[in-house]
Protein backbone atom coordinates (compact mmCIF):
# COMPACT_ATOMS: atom_id res chain seq x y z
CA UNK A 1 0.00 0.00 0.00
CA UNK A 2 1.05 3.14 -0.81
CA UNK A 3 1.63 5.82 2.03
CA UNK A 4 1.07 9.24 2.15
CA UNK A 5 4.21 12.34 3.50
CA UNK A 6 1.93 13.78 6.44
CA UNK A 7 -1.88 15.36 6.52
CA UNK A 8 -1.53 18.88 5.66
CA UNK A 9 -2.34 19.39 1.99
CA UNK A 10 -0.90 23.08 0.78
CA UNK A 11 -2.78 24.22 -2.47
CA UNK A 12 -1.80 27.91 -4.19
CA UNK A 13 -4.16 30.03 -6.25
CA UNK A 14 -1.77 30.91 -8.13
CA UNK A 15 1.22 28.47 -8.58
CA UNK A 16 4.12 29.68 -10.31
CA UNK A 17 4.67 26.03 -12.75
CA UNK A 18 4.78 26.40 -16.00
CA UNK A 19 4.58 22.56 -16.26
CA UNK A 20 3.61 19.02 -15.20
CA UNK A 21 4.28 15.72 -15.96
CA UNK A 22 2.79 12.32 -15.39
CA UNK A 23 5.07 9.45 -17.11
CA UNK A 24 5.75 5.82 -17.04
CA UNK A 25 8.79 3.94 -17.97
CA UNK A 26 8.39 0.13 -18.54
CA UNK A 27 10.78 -2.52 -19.55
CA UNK A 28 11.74 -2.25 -23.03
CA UNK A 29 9.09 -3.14 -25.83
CA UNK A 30 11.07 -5.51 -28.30
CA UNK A 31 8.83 -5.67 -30.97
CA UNK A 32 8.23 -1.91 -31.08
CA UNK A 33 9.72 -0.70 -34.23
CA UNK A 34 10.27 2.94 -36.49
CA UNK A 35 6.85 2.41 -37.91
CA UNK A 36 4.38 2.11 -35.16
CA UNK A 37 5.47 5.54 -33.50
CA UNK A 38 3.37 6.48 -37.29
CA UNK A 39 0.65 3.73 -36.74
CA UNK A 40 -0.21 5.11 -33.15
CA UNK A 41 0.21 8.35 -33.79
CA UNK A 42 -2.72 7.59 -36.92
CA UNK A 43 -5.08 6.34 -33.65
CA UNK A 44 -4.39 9.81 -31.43
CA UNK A 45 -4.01 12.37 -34.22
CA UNK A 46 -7.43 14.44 -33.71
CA UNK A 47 -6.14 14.95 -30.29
CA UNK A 48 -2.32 15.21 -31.01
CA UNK A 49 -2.18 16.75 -34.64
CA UNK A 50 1.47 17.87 -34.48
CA UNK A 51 4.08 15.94 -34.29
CA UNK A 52 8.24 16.04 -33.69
CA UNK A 53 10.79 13.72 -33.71
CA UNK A 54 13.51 14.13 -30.44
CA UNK A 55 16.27 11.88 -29.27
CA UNK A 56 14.94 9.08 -26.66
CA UNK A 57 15.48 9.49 -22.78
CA UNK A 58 18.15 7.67 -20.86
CA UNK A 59 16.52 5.58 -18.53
CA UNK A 60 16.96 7.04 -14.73
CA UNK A 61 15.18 4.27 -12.23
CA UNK A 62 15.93 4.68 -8.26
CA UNK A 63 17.89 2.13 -6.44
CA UNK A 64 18.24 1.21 -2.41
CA UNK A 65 21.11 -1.51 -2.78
CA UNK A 66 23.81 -2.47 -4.18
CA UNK A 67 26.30 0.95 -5.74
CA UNK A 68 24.77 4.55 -6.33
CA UNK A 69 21.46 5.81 -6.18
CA UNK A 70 20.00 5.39 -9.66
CA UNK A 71 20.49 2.63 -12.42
CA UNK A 72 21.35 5.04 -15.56
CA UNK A 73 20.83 3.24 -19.08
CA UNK A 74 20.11 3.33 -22.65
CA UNK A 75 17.61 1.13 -24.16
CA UNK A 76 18.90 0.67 -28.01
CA UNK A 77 16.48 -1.11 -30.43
CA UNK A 78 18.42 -4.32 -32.19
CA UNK A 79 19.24 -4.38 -35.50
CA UNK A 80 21.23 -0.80 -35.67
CA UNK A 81 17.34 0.70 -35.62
CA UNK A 82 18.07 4.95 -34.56
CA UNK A 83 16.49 5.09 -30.88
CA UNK A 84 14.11 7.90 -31.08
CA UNK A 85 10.90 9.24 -28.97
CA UNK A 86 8.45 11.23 -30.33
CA UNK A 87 6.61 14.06 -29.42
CA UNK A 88 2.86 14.53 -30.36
CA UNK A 89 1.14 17.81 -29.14
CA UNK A 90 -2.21 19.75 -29.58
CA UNK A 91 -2.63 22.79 -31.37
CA UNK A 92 -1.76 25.16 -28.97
CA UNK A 93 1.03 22.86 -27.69
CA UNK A 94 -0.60 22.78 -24.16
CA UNK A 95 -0.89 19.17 -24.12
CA UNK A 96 1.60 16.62 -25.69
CA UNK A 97 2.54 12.81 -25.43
CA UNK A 98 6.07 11.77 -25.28
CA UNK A 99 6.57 8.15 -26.79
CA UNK A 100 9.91 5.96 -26.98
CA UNK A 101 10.20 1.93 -26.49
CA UNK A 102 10.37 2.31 -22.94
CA UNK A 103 8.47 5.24 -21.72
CA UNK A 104 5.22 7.02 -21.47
CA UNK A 105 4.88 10.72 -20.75
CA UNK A 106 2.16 13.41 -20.29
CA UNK A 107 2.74 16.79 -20.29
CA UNK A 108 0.95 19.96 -19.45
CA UNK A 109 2.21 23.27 -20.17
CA UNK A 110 1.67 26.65 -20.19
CA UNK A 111 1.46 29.06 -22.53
CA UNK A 112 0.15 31.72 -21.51
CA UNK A 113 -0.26 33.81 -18.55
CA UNK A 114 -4.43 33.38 -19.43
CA UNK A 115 -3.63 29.54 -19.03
CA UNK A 116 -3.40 29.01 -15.16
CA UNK A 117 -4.86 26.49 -12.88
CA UNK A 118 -4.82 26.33 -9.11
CA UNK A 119 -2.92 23.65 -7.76
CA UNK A 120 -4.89 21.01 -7.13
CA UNK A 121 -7.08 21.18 -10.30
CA UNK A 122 -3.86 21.03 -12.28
CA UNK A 123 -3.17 17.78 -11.17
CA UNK A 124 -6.35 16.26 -11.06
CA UNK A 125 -6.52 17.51 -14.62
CA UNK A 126 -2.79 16.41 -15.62
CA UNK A 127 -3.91 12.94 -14.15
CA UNK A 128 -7.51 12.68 -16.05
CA UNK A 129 -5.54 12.99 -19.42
CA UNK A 130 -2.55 10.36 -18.22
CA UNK A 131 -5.53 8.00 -17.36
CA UNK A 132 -7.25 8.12 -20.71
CA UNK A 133 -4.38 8.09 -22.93
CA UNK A 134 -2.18 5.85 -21.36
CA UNK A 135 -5.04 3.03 -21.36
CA UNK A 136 -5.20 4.19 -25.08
CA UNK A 137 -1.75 3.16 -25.10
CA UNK A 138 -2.28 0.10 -23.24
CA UNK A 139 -5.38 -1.00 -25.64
CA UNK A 140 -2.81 -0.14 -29.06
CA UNK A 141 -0.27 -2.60 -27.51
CA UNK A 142 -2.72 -5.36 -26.82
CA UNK A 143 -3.97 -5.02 -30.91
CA UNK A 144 -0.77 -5.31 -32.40
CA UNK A 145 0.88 -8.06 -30.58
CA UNK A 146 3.87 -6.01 -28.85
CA UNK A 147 4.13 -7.75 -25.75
CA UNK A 148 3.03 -7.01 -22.46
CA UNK A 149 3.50 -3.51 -20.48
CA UNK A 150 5.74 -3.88 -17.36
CA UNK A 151 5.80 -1.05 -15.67
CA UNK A 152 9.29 -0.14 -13.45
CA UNK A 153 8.68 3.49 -12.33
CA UNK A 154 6.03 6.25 -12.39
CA UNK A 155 7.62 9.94 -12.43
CA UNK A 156 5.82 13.16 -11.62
CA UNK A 157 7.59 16.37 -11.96
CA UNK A 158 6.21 20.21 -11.78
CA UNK A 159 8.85 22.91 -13.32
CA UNK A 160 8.28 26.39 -11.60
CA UNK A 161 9.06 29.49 -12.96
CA UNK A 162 10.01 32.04 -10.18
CA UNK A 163 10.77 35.68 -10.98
CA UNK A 164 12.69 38.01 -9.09
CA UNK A 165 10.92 40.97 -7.37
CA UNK A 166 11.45 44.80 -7.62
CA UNK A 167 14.25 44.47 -10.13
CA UNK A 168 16.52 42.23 -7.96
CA UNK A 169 18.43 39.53 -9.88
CA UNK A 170 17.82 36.20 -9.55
CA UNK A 171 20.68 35.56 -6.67
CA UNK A 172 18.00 37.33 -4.40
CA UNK A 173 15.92 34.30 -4.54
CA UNK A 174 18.54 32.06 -2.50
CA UNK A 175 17.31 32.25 0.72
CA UNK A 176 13.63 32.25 -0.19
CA UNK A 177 14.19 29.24 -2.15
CA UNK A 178 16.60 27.16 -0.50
CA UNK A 179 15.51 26.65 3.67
CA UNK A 180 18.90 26.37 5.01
CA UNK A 181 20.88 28.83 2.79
CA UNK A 182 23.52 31.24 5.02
CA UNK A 183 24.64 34.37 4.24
CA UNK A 184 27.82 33.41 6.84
CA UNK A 185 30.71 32.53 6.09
CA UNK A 186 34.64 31.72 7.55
CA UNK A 187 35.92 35.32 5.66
CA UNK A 188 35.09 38.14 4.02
CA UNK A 189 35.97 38.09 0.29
CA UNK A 190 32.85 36.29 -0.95
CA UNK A 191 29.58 37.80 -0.94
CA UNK A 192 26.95 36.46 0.65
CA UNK A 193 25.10 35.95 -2.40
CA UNK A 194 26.79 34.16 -5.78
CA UNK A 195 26.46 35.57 -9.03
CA UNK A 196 25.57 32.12 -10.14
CA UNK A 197 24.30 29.32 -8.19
CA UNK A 198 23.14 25.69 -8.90
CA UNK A 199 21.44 23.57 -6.19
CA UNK A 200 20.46 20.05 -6.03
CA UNK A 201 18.78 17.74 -3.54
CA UNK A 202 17.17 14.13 -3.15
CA UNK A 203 15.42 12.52 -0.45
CA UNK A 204 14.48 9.22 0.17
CA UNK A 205 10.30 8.52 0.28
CA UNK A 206 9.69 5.85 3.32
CA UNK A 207 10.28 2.60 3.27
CA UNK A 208 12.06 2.81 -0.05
CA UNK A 209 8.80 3.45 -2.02
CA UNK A 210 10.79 6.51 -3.98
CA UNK A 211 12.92 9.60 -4.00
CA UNK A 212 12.21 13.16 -4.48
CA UNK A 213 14.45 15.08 -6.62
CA UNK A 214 14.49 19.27 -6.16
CA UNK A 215 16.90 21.28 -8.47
CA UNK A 216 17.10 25.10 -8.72
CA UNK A 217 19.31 26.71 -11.33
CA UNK A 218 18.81 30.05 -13.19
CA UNK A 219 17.51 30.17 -16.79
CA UNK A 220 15.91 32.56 -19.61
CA UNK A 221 12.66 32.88 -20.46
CA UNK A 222 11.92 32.05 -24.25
CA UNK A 223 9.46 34.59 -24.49
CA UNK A 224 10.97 37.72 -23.57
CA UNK A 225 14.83 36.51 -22.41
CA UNK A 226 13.93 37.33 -18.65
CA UNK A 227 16.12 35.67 -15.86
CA UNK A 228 14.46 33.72 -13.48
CA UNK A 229 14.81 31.04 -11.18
CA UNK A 230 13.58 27.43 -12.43
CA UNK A 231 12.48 25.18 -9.66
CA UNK A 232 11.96 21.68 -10.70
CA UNK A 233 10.53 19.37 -8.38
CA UNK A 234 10.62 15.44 -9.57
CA UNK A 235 8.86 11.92 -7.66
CA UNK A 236 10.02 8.68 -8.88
CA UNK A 237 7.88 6.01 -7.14
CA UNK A 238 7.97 2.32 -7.91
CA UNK A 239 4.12 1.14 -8.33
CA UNK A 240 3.13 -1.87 -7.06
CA UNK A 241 2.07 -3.48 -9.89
CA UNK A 242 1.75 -2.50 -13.85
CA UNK A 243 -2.01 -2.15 -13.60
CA UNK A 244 -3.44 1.20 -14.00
CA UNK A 245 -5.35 1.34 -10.50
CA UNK A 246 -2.01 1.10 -9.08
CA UNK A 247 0.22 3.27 -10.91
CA UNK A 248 -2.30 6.05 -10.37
CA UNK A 249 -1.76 5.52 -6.54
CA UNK A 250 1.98 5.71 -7.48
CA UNK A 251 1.62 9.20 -9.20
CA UNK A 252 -0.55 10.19 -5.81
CA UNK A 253 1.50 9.67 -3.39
CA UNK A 254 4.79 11.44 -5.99
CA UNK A 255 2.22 14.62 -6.22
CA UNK A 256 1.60 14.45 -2.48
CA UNK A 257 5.79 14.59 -2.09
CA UNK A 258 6.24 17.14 -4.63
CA UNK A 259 3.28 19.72 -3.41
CA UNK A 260 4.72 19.12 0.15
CA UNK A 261 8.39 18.99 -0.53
CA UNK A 262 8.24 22.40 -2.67
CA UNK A 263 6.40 24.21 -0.21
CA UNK A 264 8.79 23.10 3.00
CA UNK A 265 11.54 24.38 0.71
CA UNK A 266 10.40 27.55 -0.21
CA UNK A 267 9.25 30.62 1.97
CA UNK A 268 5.65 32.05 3.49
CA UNK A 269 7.06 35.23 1.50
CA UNK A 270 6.30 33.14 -1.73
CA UNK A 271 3.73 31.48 -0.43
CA UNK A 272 2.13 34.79 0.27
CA UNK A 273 2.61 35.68 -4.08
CA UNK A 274 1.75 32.42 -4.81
CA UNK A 275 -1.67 32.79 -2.82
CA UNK A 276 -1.44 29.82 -0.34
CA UNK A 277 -4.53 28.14 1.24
């Protein structure tokens, strides 16, 4: 059974991510070749009209024995077949479907500032469209004869988008973002604040069900080349089974972590912008 972080549930009228995702990866499909990304695509394409080739995802799946943290691979088809994954999006390239042999992906994103949802519709939305599609998925695998869909890890991730206030650069965000950040230090060269700065962090979900995964690193905005502060916030959970009643538990209890761990790491001064409840 999967179990929950604690029984306060923060929600934010206005949350500052610009994007979620709900994905699966599952042990490689060996019968998936080049042209079924085309033949699937043909069964979601009213949805998904748009579509872009990318390069496939290394595979990234938590470990609690044995050396390091995370088994790190790269699933290459036999037969010198190009790994690829494929993006299919809608229209207004709010919703899109990653596909490569071995993972599953929805994302939300948005594209305007018109587009937002509070918290906890986002994710109830988000997790809707996984639902439908990945059973979609599911029912396209079962008609052509690829094999059977193990699942290994769900992943849920929210990027944030936090901008600097009253012309400050981003450096001011620090010690809003970051809980235990200290402006003391052994001399008195440094600064208390870097030009640049790069944080990561990972914490182990009880009893070994997962990790949480919180990086912070500056980057520009495509639309207008502003500076900000990118907070991404990832769960990896391992579901119990490969059946869709229980991976949807798995992607609970990562949004539970990730909607908890992002607001015990960042300040009631955001909250405040952000419009806590």
């Amino acid at each position: 059974m999967m179990k929950p972080a604690n029984e306060y549930s923060p929600s934010f009228g206005a949350p500052p991510v610009v994007e979620m995702v709900l994905g699966v990866e599952f042990s490689d499909l060996h019968r998936w070749t080049l042209p079924y990304y085309g033949l699937f695509w043909g069964t979601i394409r009213d949805r998904y009209p748009n579509c872009t080739v990318k390069e496939p995802l290394a595979s990234v799946v938590e470990k609690f024995s044995g050396p390091g943290r995370a088994e790190v691979s790269l699933n290459l088809p036999p037969g010198g077949i190009p790994p690829i994954r494929c993006w299919y999006s809608d229209r207004p390239s709010t919703w899109m479907l990653q596909l490569q042999r071995d993972r599953f992906i929805q994302n939300w994103r948005k594209i305007s500032d018109n587009h937002e949802l509070p918290s906890h519709s986002q994710y109830s939305d988000v997790r809707c469209r996984f639902e439908a599609e990945f059973l979609s998925f599911k029912e396209f695998i079962e008609v052509e004869k690829l094999g059977e869909l193990q699942v290994r890890q769900c992943e849920m991730t929210y990027v944030n988008h936090i901008e600097p206030q009253d012309g400050k650069d981003v450096a001011s965000l620090l010690p809003e973002l970051v809980p235990f950040w200290s402006d003391s230090s052994s001399g008195s060269l440094l600064p208390s604040l870097p030009e640049v700065a790069v944080f990561r962090a990972s914490y182990v979900i009880p009893d070994n069900q997962g990790r949480l995964h919180i990086s912070i690193e500056p980057v520009f905005r495509h639309a207008d080349a502003k500076e900000l502060m990118q907070m991404t916030v990832t769960a990896r959970i391992k579901p119990i089974s490969s059946v869709i009643d229980q991976i949807l538990p798995a992607f609970d209890l990562g949004h539970d972590w990730a909607m908890k761990g992002f607001t015990d790491f960042t300040s009631s001064k955001l909250h405040e912008n952000w419009r806590r409840s």
